[in-house]
PDB file of N, CA and C in Angstrom:
ATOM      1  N   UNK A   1       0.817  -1.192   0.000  1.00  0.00           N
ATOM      2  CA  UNK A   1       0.000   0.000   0.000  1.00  0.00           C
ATOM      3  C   UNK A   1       0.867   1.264   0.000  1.00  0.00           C
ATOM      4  N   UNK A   2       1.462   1.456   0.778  1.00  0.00           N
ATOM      5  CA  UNK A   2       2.901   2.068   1.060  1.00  0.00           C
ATOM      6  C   UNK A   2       3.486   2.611  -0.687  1.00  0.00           C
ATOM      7  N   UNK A   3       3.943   2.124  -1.531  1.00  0.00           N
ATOM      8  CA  UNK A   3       4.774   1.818  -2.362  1.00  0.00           C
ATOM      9  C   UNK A   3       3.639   2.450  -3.594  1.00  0.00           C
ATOM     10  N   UNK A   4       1.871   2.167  -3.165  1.00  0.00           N
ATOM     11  CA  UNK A   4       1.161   2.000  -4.011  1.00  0.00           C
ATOM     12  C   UNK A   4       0.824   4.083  -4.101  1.00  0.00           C
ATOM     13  N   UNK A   5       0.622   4.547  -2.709  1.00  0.00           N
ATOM     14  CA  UNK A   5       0.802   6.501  -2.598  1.00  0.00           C
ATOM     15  C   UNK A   5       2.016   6.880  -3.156  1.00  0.00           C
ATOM     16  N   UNK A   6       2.799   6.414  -2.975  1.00  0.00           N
ATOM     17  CA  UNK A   6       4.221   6.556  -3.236  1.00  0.00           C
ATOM     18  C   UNK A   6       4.302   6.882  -4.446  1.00  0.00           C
ATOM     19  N   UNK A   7       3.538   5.923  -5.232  1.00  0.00           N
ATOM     20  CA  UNK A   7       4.045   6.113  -6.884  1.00  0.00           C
ATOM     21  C   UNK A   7       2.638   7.052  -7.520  1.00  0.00           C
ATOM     22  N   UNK A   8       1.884   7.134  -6.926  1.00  0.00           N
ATOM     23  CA  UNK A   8       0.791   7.728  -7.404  1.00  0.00           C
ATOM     24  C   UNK A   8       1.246   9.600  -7.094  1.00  0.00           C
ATOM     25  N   UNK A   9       1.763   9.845  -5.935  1.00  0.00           N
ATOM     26  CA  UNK A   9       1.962  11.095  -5.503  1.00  0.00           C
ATOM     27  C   UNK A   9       3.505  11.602  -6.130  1.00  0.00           C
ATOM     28  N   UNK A  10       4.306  10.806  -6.231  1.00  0.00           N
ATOM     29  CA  UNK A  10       4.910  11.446  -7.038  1.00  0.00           C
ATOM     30  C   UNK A  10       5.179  11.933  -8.701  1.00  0.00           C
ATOM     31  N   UNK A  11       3.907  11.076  -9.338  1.00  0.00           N
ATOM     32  CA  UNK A  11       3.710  11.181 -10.289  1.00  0.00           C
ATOM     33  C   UNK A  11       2.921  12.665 -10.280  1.00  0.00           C
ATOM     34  N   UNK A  12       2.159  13.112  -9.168  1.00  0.00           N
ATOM     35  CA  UNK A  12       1.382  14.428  -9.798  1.00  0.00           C
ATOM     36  C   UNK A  12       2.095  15.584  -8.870  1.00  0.00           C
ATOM     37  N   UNK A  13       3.130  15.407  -8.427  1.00  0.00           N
ATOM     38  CA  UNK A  13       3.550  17.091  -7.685  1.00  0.00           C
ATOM     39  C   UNK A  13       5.123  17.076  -8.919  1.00  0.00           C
ATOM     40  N   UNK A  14       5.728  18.409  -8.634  1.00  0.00           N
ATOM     41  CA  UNK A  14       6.465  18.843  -8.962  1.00  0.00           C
ATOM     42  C   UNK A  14       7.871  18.354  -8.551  1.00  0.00           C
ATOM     43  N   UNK A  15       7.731  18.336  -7.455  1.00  0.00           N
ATOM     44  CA  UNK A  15       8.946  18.306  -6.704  1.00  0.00           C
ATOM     45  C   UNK A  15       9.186  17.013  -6.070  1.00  0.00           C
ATOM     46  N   UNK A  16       9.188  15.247  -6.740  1.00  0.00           N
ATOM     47  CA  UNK A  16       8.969  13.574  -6.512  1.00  0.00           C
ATOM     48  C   UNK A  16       9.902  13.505  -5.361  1.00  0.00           C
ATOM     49  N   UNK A  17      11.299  14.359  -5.650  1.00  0.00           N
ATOM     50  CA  UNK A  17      12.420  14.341  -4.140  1.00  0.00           C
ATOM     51  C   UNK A  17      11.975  14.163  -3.080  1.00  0.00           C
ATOM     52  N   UNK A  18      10.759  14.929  -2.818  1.00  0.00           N
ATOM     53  CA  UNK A  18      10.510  15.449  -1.864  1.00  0.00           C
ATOM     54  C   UNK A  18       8.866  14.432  -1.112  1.00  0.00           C
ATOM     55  N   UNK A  19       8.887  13.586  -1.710  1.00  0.00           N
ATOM     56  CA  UNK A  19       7.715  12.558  -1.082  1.00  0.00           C
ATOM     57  C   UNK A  19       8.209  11.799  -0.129  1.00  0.00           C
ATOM     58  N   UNK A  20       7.279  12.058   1.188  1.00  0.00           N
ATOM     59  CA  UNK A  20       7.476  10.956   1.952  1.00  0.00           C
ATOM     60  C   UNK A  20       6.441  10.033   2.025  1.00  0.00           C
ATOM     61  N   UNK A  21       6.536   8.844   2.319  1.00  0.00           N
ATOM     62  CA  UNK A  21       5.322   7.756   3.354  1.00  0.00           C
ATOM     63  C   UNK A  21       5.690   7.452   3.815  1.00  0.00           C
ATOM     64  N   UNK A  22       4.775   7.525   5.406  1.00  0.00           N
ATOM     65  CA  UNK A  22       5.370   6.437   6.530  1.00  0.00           C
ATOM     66  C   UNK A  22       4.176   5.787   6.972  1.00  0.00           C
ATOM     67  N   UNK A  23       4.396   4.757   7.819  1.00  0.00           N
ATOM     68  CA  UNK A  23       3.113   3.652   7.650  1.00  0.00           C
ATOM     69  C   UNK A  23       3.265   3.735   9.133  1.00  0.00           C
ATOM     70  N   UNK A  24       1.443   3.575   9.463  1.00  0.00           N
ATOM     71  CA  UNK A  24       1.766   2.988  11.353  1.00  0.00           C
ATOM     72  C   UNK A  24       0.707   1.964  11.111  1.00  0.00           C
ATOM     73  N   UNK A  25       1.848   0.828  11.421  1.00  0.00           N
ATOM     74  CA  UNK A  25       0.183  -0.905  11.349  1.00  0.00           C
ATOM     75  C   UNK A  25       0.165  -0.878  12.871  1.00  0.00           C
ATOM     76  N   UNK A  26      -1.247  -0.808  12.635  1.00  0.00           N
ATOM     77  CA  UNK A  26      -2.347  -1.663  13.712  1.00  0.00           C
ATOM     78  C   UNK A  26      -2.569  -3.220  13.505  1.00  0.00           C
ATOM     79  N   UNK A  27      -3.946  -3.357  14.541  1.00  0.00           N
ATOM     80  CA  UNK A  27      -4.333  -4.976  14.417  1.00  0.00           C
ATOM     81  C   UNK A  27      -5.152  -5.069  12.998  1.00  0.00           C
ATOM     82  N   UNK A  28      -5.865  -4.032  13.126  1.00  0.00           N
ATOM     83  CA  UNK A  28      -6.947  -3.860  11.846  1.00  0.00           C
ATOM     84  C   UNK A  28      -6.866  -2.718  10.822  1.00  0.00           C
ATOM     85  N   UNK A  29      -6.129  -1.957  11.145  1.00  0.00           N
ATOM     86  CA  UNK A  29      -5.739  -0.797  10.449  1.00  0.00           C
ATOM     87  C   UNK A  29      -4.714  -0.267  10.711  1.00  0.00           C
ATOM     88  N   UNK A  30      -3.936   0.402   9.401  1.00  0.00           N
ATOM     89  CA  UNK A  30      -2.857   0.971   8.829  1.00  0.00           C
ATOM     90  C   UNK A  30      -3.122   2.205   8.577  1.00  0.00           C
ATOM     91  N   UNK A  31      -2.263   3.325   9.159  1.00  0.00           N
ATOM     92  CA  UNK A  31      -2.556   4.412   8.754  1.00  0.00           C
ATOM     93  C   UNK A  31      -1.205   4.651   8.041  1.00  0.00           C
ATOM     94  N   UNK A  32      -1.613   5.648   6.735  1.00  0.00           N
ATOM     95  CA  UNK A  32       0.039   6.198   5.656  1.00  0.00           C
ATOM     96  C   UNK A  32      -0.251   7.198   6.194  1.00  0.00           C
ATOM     97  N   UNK A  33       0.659   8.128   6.418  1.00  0.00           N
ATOM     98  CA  UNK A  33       1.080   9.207   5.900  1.00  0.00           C
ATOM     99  C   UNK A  33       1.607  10.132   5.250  1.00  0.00           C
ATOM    100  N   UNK A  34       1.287  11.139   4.649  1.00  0.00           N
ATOM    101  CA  UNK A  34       1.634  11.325   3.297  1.00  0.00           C
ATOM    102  C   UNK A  34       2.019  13.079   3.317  1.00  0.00           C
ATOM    103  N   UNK A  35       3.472  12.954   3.189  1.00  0.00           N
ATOM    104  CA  UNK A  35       4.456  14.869   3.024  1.00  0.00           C
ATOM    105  C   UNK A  35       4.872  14.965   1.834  1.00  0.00           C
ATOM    106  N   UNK A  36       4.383  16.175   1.529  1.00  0.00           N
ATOM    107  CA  UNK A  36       4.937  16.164  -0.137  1.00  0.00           C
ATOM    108  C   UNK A  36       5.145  17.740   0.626  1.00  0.00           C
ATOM    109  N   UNK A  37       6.141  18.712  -0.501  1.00  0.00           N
ATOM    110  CA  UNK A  37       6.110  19.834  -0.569  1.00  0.00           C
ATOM    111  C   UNK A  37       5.660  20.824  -0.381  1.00  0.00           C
ATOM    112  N   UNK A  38       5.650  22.241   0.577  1.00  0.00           N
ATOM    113  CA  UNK A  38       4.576  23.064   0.951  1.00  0.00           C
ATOM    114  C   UNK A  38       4.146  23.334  -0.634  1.00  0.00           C
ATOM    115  N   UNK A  39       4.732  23.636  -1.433  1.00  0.00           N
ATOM    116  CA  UNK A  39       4.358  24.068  -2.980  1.00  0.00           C
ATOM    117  C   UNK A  39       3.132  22.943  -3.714  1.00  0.00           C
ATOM    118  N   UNK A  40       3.531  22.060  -3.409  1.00  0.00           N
ATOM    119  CA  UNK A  40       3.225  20.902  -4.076  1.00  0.00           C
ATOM    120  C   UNK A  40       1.670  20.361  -3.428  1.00  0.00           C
ATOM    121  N   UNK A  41       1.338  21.178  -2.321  1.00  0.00           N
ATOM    122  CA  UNK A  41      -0.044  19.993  -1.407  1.00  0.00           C
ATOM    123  C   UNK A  41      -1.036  20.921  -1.590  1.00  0.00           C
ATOM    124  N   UNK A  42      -1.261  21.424  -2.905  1.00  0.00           N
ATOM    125  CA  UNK A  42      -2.461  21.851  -3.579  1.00  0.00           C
ATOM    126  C   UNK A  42      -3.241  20.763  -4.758  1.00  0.00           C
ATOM    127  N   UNK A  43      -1.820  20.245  -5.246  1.00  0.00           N
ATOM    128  CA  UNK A  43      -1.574  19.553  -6.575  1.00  0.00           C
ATOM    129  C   UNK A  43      -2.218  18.279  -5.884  1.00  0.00           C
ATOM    130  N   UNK A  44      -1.856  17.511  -4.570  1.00  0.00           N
ATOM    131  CA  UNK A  44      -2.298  16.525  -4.181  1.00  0.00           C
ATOM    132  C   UNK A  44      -3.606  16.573  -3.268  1.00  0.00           C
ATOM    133  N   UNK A  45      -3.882  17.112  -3.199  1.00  0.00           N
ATOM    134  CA  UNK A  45      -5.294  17.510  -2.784  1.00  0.00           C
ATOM    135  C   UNK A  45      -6.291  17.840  -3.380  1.00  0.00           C
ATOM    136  N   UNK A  46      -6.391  19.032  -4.397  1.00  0.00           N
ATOM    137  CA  UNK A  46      -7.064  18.655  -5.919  1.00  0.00           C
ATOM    138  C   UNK A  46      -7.964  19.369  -5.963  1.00  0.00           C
ATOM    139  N   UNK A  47      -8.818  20.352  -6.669  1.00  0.00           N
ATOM    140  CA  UNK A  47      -9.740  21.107  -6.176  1.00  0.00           C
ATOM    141  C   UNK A  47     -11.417  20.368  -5.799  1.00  0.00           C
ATOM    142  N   UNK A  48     -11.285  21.011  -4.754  1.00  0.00           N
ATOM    143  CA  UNK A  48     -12.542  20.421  -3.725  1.00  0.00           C
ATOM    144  C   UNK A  48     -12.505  19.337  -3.186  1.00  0.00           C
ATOM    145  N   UNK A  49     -10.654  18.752  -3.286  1.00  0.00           N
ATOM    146  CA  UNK A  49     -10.556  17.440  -2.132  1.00  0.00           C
ATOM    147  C   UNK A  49     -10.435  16.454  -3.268  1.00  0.00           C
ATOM    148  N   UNK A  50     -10.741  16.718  -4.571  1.00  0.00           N
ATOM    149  CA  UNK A  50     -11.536  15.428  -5.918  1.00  0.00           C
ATOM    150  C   UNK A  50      -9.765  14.768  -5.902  1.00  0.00           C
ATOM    151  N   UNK A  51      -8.668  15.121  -5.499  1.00  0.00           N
ATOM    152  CA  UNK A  51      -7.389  14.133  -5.676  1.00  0.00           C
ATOM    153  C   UNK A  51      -7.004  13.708  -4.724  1.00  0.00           C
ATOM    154  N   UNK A  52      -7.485  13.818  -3.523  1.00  0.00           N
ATOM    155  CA  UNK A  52      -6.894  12.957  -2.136  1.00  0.00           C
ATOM    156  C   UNK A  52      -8.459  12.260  -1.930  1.00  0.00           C
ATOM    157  N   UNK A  53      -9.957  12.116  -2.730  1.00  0.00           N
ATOM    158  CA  UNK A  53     -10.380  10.986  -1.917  1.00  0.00           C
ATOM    159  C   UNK A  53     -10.553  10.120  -3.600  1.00  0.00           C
ATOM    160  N   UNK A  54      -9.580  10.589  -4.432  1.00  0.00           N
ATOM    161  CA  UNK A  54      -9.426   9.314  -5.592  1.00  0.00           C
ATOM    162  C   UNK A  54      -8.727   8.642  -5.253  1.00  0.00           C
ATOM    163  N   UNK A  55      -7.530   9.409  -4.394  1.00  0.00           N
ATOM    164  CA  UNK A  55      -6.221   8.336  -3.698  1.00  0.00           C
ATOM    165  C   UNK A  55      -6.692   7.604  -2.630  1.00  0.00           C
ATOM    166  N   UNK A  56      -7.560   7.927  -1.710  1.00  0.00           N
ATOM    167  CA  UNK A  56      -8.345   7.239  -0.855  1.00  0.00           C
ATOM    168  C   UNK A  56      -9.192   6.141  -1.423  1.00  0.00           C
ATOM    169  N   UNK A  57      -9.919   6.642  -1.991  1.00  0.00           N
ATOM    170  CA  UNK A  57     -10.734   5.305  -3.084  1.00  0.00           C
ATOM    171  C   UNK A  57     -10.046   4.552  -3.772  1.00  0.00           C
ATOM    172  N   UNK A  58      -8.817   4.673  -4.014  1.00  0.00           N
ATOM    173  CA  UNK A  58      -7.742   3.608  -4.763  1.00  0.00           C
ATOM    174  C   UNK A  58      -7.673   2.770  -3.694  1.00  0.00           C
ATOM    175  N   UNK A  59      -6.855   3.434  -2.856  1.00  0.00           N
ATOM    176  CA  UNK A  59      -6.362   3.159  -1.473  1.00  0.00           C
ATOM    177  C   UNK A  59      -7.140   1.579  -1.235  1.00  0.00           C
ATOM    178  N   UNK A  60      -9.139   2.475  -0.613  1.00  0.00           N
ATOM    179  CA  UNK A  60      -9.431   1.490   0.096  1.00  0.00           C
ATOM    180  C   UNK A  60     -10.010   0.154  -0.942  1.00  0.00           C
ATOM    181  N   UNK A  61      -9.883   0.351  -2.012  1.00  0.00           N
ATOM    182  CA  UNK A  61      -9.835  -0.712  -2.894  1.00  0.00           C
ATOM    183  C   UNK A  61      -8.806  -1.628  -2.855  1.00  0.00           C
ATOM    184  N   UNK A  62      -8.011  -1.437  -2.764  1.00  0.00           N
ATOM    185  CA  UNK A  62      -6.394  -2.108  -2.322  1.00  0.00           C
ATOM    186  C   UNK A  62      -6.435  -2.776  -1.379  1.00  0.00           C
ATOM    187  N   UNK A  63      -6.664  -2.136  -0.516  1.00  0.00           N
ATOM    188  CA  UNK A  63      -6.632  -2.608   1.180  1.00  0.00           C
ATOM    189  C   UNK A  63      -7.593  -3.719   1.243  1.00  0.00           C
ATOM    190  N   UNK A  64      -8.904  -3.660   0.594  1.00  0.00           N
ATOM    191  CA  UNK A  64      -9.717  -4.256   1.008  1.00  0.00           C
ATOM    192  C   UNK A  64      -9.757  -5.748   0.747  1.00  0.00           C
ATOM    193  N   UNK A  65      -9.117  -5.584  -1.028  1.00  0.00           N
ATOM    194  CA  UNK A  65      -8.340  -7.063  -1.525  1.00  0.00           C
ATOM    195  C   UNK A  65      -7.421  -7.700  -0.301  1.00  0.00           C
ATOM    196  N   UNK A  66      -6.884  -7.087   0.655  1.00  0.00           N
ATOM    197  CA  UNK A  66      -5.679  -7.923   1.561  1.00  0.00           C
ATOM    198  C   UNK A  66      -6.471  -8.045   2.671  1.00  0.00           C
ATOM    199  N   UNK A  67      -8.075  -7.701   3.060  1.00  0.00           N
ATOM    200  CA  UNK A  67      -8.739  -7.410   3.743  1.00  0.00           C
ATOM    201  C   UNK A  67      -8.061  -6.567   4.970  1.00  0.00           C
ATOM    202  N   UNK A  68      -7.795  -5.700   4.755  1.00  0.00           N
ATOM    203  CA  UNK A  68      -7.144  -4.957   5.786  1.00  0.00           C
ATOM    204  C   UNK A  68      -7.800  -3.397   5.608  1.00  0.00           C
ATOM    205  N   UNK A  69      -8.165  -2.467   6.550  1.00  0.00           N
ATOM    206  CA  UNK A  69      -8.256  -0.866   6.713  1.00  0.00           C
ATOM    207  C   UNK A  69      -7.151  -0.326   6.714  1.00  0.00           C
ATOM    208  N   UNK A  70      -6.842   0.908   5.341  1.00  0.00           N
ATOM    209  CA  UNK A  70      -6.094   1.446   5.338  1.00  0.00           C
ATOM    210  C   UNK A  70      -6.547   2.758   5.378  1.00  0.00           C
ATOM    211  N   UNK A  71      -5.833   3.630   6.283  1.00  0.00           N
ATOM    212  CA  UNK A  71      -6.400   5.297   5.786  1.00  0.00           C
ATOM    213  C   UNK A  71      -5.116   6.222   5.852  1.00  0.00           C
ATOM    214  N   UNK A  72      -5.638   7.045   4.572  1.00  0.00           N
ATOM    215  CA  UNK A  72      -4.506   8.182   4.135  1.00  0.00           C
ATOM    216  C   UNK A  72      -4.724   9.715   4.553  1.00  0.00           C
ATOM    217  N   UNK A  73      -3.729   9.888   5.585  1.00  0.00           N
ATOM    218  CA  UNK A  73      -3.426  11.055   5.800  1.00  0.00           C
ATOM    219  C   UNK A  73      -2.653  12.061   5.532  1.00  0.00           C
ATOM    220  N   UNK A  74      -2.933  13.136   5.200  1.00  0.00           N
ATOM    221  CA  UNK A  74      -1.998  14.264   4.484  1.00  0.00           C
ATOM    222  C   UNK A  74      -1.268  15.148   4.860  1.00  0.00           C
ATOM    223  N   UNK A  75      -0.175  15.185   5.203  1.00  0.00           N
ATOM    224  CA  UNK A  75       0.330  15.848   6.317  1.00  0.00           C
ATOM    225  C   UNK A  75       0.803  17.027   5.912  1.00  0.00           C
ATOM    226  N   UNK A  76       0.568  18.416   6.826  1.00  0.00           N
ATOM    227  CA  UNK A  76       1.518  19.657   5.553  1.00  0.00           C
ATOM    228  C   UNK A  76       2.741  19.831   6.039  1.00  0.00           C
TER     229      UNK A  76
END
């Protein structure tokens, strides 16, 4: 899942150097977290939210195949 924001977020900001994820597993859920660039966390967010809950809806499509809860947080 990890690997799966990873490649999705650096494909749409400017500045790919500058992506982080870090993962915290639970029993039932995984939370990512997700730092991209002060410049850049317009681009991943999307107007009216429409690019961080497509990455979410990827997300929990993913997750759900491994049956596991994953949720993505955006950190500035």
């Amino acid at each position: 899942m990890k690997e799966l924001i990873e490649y999705v977020a650096r494909t749409l900001v400017d500045h790919p150097d500058q992506v982080e994820v870090s993962e915290v597993e639970g029993n039932q859920t995984s939370v990512l977290e997700l730092k991209v660039a002060k410049e850049d966390l317009g681009k991943i967010i999307g107007k009216q939210g429409r690019t961080a809950r497509a990455m979410r809806t990827i997300l929990s499509a993913a997750s759900a195949k491994v049956r596991k809860r994953t949720v993505l947080e955006i950190i500035e």
